[in-house]
PDB file of N, CA and C in Angstrom:
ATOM      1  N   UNK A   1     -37.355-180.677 -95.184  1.00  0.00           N
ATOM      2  CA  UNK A   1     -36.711-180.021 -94.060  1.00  0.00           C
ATOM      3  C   UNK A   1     -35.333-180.647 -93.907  1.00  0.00           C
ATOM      4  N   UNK A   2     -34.220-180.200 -94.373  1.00  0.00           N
ATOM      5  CA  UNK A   2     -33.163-180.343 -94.360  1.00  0.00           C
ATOM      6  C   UNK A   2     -32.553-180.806 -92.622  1.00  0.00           C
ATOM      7  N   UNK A   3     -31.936-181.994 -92.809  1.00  0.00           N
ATOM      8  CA  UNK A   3     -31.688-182.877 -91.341  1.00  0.00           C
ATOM      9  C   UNK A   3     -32.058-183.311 -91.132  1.00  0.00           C
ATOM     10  N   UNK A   4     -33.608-183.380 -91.220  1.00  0.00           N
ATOM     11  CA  UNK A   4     -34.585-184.364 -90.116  1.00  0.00           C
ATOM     12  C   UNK A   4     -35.251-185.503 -91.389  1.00  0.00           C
ATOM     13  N   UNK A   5     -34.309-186.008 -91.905  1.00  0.00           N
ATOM     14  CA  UNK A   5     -34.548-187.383 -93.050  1.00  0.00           C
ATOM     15  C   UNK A   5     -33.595-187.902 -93.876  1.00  0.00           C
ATOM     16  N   UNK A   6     -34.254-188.611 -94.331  1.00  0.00           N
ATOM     17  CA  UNK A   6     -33.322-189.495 -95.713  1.00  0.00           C
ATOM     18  C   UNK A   6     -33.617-189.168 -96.688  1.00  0.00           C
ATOM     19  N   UNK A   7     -32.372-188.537 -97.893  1.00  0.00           N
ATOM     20  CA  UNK A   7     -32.608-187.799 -99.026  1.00  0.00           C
ATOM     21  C   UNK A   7     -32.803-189.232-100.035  1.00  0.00           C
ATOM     22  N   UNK A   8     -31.744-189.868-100.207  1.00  0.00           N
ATOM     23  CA  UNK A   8     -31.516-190.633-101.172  1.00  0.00           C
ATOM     24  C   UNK A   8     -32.662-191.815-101.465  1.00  0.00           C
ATOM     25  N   UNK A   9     -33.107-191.063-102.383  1.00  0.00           N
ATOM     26  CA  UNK A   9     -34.053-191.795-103.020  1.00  0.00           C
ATOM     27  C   UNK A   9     -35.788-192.082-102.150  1.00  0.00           C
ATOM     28  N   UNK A  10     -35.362-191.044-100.658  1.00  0.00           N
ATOM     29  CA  UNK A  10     -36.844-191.165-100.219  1.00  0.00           C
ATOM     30  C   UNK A  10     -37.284-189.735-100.309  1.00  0.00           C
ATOM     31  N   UNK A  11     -36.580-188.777 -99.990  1.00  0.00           N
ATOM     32  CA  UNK A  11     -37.182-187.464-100.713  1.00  0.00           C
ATOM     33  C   UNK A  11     -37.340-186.566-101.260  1.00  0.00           C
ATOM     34  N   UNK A  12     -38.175-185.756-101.418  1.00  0.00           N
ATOM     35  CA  UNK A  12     -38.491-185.347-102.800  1.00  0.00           C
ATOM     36  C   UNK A  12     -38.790-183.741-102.374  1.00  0.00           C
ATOM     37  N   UNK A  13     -38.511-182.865-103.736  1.00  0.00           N
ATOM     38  CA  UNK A  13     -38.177-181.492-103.643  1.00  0.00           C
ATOM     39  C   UNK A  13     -39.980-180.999-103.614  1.00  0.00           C
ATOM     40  N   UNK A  14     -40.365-180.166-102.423  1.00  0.00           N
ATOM     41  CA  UNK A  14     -42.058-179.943-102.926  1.00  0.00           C
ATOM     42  C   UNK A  14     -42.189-178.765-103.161  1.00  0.00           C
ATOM     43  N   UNK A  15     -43.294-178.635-103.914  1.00  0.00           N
ATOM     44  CA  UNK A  15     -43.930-177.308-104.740  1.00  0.00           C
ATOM     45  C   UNK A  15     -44.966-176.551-104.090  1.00  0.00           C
ATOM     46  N   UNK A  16     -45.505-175.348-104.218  1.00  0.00           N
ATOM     47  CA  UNK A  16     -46.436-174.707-103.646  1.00  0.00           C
ATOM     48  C   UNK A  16     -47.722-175.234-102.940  1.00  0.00           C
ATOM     49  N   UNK A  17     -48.054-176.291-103.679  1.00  0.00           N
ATOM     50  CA  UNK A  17     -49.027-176.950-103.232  1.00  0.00           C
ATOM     51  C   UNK A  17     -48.574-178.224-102.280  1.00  0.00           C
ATOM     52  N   UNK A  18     -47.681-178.312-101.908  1.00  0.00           N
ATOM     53  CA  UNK A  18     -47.181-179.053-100.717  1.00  0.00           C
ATOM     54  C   UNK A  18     -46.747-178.061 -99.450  1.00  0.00           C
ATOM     55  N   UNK A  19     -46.215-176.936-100.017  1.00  0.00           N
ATOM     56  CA  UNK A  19     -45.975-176.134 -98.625  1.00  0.00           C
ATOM     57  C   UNK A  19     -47.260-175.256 -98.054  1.00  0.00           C
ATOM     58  N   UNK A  20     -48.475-175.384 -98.666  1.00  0.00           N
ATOM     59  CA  UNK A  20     -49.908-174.866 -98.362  1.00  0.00           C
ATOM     60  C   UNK A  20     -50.089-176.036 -97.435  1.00  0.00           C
ATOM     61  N   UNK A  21     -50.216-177.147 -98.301  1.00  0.00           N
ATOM     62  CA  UNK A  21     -50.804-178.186 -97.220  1.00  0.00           C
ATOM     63  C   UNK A  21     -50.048-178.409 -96.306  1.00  0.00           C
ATOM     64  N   UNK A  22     -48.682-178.209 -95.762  1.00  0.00           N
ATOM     65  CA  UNK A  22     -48.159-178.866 -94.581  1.00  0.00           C
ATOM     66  C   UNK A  22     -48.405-177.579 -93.936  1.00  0.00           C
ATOM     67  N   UNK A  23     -48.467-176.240 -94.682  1.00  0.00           N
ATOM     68  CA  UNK A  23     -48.714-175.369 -93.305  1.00  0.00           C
ATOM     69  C   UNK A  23     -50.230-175.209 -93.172  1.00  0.00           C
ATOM     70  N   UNK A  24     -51.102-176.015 -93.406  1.00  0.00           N
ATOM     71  CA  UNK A  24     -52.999-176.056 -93.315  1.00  0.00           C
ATOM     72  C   UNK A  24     -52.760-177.280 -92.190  1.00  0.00           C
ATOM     73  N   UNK A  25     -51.882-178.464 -92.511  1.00  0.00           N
ATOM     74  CA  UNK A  25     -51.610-179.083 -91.280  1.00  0.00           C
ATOM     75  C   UNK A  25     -51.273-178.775 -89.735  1.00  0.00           C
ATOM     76  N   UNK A  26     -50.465-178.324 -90.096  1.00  0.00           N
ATOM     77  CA  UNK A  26     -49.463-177.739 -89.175  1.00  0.00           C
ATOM     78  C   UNK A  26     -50.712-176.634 -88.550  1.00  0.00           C
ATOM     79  N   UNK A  27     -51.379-175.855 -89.155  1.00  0.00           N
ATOM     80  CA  UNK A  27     -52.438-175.281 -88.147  1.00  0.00           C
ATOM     81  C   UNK A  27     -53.698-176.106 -87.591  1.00  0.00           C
ATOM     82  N   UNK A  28     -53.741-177.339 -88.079  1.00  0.00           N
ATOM     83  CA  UNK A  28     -54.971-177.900 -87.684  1.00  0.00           C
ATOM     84  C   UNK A  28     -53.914-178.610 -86.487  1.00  0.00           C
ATOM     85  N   UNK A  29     -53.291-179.369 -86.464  1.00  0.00           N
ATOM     86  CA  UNK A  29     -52.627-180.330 -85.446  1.00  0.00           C
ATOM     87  C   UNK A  29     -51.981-179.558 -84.064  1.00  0.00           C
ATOM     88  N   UNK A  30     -51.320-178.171 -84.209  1.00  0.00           N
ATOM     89  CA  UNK A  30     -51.014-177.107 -83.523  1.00  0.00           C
ATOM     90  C   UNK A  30     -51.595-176.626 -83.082  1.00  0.00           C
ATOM     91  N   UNK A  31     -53.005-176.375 -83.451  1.00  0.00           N
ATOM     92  CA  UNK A  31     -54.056-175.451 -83.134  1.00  0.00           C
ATOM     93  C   UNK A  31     -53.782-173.871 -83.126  1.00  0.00           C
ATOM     94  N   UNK A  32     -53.472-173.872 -84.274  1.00  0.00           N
ATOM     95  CA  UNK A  32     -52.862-172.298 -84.786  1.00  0.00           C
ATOM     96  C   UNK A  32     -51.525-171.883 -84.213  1.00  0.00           C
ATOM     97  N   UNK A  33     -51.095-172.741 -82.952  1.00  0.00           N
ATOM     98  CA  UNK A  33     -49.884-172.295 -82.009  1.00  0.00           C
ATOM     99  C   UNK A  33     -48.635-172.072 -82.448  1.00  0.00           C
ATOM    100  N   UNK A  34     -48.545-173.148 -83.856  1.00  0.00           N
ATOM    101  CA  UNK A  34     -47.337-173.519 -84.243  1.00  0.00           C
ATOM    102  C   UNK A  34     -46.772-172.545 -84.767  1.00  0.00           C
ATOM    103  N   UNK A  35     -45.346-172.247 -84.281  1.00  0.00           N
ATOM    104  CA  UNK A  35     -45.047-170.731 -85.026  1.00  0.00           C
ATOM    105  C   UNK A  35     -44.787-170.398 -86.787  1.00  0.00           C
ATOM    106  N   UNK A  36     -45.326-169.193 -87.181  1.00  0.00           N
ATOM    107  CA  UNK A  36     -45.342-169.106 -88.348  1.00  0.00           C
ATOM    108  C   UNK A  36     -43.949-169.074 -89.408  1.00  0.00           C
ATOM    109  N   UNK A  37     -44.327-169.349 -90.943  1.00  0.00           N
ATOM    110  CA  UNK A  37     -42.916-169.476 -91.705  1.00  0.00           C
ATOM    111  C   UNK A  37     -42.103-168.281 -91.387  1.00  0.00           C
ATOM    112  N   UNK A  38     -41.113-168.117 -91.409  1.00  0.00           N
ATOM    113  CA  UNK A  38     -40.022-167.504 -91.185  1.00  0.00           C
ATOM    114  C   UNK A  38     -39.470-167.202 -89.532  1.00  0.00           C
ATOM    115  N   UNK A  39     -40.072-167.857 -88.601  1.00  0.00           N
ATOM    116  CA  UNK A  39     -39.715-167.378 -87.322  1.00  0.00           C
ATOM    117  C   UNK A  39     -39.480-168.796 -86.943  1.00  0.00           C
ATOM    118  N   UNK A  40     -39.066-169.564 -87.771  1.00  0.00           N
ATOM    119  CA  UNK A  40     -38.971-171.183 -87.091  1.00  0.00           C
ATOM    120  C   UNK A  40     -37.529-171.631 -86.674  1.00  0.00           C
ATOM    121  N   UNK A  41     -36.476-170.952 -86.949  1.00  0.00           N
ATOM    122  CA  UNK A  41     -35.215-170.731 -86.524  1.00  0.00           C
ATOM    123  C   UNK A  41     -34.807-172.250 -85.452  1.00  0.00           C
ATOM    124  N   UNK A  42     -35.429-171.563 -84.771  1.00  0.00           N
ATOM    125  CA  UNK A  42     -35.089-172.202 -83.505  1.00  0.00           C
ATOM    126  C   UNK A  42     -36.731-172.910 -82.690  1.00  0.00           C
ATOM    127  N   UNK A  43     -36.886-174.440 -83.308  1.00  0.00           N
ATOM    128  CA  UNK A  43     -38.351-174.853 -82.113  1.00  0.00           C
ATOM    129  C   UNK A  43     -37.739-176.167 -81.497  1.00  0.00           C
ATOM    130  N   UNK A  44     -38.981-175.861 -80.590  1.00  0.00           N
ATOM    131  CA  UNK A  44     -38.506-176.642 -79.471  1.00  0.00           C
ATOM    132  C   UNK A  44     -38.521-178.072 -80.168  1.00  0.00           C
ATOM    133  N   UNK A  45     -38.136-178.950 -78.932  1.00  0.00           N
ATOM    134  CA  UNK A  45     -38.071-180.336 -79.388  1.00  0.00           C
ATOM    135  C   UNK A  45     -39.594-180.843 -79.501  1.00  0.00           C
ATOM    136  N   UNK A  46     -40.376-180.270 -79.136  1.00  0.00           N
ATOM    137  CA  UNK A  46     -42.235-180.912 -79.329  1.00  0.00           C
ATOM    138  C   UNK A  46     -42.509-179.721 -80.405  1.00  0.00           C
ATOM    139  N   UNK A  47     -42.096-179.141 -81.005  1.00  0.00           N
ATOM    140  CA  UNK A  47     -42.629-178.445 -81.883  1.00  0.00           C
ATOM    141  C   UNK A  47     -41.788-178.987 -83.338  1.00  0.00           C
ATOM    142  N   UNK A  48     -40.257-179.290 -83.074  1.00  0.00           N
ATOM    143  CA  UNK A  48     -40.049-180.419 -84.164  1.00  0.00           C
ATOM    144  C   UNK A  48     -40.688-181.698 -84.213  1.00  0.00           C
ATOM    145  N   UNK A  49     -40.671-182.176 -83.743  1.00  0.00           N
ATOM    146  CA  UNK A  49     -41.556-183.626 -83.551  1.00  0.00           C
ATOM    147  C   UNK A  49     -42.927-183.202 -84.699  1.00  0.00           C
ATOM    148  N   UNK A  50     -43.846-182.129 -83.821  1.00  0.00           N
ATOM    149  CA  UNK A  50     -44.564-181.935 -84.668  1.00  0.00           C
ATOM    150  C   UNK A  50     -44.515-181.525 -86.060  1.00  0.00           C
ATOM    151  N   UNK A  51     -43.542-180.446 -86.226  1.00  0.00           N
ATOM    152  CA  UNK A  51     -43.438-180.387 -87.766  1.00  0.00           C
ATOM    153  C   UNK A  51     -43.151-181.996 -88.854  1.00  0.00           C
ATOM    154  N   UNK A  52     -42.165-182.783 -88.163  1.00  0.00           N
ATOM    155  CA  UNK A  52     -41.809-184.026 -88.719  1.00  0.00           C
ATOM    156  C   UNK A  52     -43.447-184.389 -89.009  1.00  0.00           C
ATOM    157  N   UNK A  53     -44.463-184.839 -87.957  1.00  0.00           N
ATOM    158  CA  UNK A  53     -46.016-185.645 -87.952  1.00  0.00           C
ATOM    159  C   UNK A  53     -46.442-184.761 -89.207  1.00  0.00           C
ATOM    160  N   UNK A  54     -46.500-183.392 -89.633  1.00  0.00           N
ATOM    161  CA  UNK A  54     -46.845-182.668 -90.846  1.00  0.00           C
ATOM    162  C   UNK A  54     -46.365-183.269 -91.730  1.00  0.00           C
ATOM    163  N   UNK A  55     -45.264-183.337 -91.696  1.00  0.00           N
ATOM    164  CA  UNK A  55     -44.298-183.991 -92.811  1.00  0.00           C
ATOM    165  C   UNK A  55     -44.766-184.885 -93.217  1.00  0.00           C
ATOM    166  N   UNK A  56     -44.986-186.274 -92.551  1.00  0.00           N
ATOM    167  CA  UNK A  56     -45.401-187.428 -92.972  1.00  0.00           C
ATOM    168  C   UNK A  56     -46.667-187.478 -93.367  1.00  0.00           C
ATOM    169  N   UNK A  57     -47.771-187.012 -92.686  1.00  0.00           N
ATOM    170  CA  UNK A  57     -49.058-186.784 -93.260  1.00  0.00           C
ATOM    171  C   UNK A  57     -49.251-186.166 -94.319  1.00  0.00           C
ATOM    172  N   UNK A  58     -48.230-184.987 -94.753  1.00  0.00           N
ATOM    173  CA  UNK A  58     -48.668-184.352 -96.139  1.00  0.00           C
ATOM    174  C   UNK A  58     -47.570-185.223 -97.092  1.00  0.00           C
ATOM    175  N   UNK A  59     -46.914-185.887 -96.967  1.00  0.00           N
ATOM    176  CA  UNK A  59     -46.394-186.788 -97.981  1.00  0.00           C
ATOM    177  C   UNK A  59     -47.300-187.979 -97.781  1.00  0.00           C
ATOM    178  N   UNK A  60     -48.376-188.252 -97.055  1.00  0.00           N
ATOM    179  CA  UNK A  60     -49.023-189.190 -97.212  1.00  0.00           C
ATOM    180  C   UNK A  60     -50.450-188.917 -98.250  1.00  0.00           C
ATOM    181  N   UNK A  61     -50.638-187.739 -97.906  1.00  0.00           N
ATOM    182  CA  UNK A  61     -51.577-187.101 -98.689  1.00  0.00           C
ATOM    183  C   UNK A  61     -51.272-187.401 -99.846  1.00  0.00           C
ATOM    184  N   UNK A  62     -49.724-186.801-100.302  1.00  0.00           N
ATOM    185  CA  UNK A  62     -49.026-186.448-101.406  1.00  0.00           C
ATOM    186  C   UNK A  62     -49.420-187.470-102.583  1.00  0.00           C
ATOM    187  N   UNK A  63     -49.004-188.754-101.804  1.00  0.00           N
ATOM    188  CA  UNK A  63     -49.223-190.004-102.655  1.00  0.00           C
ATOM    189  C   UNK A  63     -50.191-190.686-102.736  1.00  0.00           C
ATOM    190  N   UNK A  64     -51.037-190.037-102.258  1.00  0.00           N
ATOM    191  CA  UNK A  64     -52.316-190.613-102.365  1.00  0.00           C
ATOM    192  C   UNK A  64     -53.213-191.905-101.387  1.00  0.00           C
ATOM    193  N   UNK A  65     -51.824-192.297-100.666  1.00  0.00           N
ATOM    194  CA  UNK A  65     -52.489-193.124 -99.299  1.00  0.00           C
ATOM    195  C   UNK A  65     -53.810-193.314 -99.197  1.00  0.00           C
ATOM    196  N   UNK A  66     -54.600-194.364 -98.499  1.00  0.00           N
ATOM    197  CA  UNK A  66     -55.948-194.421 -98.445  1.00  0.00           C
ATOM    198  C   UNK A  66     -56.068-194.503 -96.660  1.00  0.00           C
ATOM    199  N   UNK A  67     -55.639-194.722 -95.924  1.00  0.00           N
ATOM    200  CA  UNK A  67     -55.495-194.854 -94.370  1.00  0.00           C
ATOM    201  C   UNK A  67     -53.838-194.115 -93.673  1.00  0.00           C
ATOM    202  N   UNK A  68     -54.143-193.242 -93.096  1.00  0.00           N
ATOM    203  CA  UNK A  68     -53.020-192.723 -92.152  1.00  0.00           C
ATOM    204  C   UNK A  68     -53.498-193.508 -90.733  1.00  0.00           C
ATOM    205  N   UNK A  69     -52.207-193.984 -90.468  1.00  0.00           N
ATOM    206  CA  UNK A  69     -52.596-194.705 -88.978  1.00  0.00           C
ATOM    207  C   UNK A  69     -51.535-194.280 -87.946  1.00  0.00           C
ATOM    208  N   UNK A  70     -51.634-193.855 -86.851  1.00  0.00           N
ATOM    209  CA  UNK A  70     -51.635-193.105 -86.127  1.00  0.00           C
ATOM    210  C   UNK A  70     -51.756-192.947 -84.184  1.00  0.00           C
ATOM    211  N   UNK A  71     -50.791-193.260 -83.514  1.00  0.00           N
ATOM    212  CA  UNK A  71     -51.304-192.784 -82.137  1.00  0.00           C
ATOM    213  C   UNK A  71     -51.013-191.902 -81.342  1.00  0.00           C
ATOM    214  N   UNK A  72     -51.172-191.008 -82.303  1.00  0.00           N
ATOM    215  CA  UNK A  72     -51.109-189.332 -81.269  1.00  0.00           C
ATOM    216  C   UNK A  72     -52.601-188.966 -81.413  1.00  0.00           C
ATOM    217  N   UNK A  73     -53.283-189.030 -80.525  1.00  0.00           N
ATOM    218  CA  UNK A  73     -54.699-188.808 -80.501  1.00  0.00           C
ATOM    219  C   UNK A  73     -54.487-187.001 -80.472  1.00  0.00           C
ATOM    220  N   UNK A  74     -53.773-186.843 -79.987  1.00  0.00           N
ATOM    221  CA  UNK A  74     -53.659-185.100 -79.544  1.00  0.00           C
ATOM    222  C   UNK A  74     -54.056-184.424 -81.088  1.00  0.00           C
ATOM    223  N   UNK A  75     -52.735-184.920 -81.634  1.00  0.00           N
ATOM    224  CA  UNK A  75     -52.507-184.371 -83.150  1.00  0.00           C
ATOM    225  C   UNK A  75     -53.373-184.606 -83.940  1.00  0.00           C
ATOM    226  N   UNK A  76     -53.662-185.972 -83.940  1.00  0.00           N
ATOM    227  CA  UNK A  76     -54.531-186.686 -85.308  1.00  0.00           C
ATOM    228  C   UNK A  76     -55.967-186.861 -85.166  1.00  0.00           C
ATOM    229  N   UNK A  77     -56.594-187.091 -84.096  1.00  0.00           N
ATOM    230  CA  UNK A  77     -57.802-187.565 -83.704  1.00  0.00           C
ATOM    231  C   UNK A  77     -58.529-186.928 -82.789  1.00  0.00           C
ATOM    232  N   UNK A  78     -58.048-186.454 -81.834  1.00  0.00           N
ATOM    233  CA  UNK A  78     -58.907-185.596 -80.672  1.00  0.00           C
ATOM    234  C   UNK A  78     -59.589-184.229 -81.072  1.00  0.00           C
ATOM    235  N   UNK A  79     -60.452-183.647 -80.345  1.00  0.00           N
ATOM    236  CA  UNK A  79     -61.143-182.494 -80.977  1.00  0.00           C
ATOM    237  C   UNK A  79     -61.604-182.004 -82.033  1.00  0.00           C
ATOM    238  N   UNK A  80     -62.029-182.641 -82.636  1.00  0.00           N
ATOM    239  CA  UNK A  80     -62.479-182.438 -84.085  1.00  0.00           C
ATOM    240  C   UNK A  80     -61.208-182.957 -85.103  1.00  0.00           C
ATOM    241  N   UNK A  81     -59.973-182.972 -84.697  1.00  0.00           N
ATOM    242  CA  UNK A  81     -58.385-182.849 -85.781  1.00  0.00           C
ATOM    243  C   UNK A  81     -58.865-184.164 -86.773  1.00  0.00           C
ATOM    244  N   UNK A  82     -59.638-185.415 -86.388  1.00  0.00           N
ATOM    245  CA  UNK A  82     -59.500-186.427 -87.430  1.00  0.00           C
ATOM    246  C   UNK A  82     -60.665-185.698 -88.551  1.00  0.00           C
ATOM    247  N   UNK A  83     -61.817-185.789 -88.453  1.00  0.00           N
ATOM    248  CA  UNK A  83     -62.448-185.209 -88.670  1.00  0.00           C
ATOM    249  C   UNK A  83     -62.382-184.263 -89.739  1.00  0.00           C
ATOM    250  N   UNK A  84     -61.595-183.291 -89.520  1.00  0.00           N
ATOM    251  CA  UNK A  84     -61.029-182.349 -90.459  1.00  0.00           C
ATOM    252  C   UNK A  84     -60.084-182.634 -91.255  1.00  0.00           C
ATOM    253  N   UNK A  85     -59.142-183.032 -90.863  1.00  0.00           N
ATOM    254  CA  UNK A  85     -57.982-183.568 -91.834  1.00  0.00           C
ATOM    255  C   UNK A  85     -58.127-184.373 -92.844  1.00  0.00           C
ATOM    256  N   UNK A  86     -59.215-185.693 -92.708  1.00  0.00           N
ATOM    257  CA  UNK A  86     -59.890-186.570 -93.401  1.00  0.00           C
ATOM    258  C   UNK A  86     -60.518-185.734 -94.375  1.00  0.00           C
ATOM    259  N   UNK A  87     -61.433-184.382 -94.231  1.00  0.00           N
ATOM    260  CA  UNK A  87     -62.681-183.762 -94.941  1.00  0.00           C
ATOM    261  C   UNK A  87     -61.557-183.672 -95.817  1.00  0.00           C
ATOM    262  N   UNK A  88     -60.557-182.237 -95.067  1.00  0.00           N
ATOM    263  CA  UNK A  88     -59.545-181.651 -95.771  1.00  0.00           C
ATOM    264  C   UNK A  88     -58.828-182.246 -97.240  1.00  0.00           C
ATOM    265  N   UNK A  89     -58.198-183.270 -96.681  1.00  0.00           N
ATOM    266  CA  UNK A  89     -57.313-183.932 -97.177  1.00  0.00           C
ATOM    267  C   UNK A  89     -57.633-185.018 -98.174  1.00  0.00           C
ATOM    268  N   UNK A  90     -59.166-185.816 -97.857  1.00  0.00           N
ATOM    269  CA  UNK A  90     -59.818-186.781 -98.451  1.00  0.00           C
ATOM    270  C   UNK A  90     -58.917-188.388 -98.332  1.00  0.00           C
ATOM    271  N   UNK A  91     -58.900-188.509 -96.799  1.00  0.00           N
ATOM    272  CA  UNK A  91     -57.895-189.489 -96.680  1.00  0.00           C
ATOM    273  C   UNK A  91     -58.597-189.811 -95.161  1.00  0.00           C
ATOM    274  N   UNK A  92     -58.424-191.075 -95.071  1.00  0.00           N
ATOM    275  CA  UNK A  92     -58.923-191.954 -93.802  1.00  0.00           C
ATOM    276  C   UNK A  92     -57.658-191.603 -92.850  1.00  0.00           C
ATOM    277  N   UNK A  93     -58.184-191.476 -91.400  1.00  0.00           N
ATOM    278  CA  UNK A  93     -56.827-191.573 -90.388  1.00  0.00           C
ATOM    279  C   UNK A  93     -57.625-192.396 -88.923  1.00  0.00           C
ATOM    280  N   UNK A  94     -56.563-193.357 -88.807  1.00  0.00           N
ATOM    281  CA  UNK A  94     -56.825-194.395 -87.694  1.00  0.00           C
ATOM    282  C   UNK A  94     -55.784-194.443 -86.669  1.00  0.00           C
ATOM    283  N   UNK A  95     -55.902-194.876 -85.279  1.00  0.00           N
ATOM    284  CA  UNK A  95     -55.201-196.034 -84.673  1.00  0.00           C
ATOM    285  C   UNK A  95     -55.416-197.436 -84.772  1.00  0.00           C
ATOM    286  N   UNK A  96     -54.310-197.590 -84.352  1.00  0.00           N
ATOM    287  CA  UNK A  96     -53.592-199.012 -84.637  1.00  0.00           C
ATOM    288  C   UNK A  96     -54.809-199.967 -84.569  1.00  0.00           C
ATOM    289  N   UNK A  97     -55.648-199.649 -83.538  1.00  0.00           N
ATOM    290  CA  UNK A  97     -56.808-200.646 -82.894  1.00  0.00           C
ATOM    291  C   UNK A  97     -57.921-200.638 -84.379  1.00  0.00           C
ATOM    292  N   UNK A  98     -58.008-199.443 -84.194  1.00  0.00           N
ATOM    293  CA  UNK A  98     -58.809-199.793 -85.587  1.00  0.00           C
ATOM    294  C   UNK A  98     -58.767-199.759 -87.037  1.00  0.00           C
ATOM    295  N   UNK A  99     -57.390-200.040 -87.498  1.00  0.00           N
ATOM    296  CA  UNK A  99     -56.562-200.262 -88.533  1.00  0.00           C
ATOM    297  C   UNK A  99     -56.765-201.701 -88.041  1.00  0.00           C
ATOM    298  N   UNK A 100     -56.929-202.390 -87.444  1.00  0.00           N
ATOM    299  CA  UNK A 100     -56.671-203.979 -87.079  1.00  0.00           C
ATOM    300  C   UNK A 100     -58.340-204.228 -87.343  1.00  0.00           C
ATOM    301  N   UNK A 101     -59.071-203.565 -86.668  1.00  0.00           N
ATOM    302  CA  UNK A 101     -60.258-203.400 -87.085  1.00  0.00           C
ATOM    303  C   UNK A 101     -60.875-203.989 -88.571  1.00  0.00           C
ATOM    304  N   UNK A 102     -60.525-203.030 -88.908  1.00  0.00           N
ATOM    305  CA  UNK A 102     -60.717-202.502 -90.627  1.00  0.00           C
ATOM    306  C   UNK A 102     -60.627-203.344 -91.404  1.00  0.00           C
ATOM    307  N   UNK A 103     -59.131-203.989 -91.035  1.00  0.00           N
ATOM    308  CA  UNK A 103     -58.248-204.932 -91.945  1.00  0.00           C
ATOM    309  C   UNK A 103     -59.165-206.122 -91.855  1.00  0.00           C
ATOM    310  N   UNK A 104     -59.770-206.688 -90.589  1.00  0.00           N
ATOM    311  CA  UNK A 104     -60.826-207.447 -90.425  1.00  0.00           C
ATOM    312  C   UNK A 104     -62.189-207.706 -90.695  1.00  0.00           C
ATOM    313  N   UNK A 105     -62.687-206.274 -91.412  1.00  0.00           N
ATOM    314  CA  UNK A 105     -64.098-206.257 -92.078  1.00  0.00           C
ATOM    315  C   UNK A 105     -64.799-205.893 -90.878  1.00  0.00           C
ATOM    316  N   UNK A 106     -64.057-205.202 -89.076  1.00  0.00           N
ATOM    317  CA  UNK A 106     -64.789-204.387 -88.559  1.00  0.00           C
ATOM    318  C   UNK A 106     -65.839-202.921 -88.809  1.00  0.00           C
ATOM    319  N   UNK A 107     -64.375-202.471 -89.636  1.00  0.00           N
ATOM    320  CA  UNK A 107     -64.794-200.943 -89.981  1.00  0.00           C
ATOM    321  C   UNK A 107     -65.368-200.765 -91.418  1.00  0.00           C
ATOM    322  N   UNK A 108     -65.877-199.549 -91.413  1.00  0.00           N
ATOM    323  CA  UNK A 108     -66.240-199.579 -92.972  1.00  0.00           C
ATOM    324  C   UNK A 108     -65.563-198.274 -93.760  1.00  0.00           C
TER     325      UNK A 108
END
C-alpha cells in the first residue's frame, strides 16, 4: 500500500496469493464491514489503521512467523477472530501477557 511504509529494503511487491489473504483478513478482523477492493479511495482513519494490522499479519503469515503478538483484542482475539486466523493461517496469535507466558514454559 503505497504511503503507509518503508520501501527500501523492507517491502516487497505481492502476488495473488497475498492479496487473497490480506483480503480473507481484512474480512475476518472487519467483520465483513471493511469496504470492498475498488471502493477504498477514501477510508477513514480506523479503517486505515486496520488495513495497515492486515498488512502486518499477512506479511507475518508471509514469512512464516510462529507467534503474532498482539493487543487489539477487537481485531485479533475477541469473538472467535484468534481462533480463526490461527486455523486459517496456521500461525499462533498472542498478547503480550501471554507471549511472556510462553517464553516462560507457561503456555504450550
Amino acid at each position: 500500500m503505497w504511503g503507509d511504509g518503508k520501501w527500501d529494503g523492507f517491502g516487497y511487491w505481492c502476488g495473488p496469493e497475498d492479496e487473497e489473504g490480506l483480503e480473507e483478513v481484512l474480512g475476518i478482523i472487519g467483520k465483513g464491514s471493511f469496504p470492498p477492493r475498488g471502493s477504498r479511495g477514501k477510508l477513514s482513519p480506523g479503517q486505515r489503521r486496520q488495513m495497515r494490522d492486515a498488512m502486518i499479519f499477512t506479511s507475518h503469515v508471509r514469512h512464516g512467523h510462529d507467534v503474532f503478538v498482539t493487543e487489539d483484542l477487537k481485531g485479533f482475539i475477541s469473538n472467535g477472530r484468534r481462533e480463526l486466523l490461527q486455523d486459517r493461517f496456521s500461525t499462533r496469535i498472542m498478547t503480550t501477557v501471554e507471549f511472556v507466558e510462553f517464553l516462560r514454559g507457561g503456555m504450550q
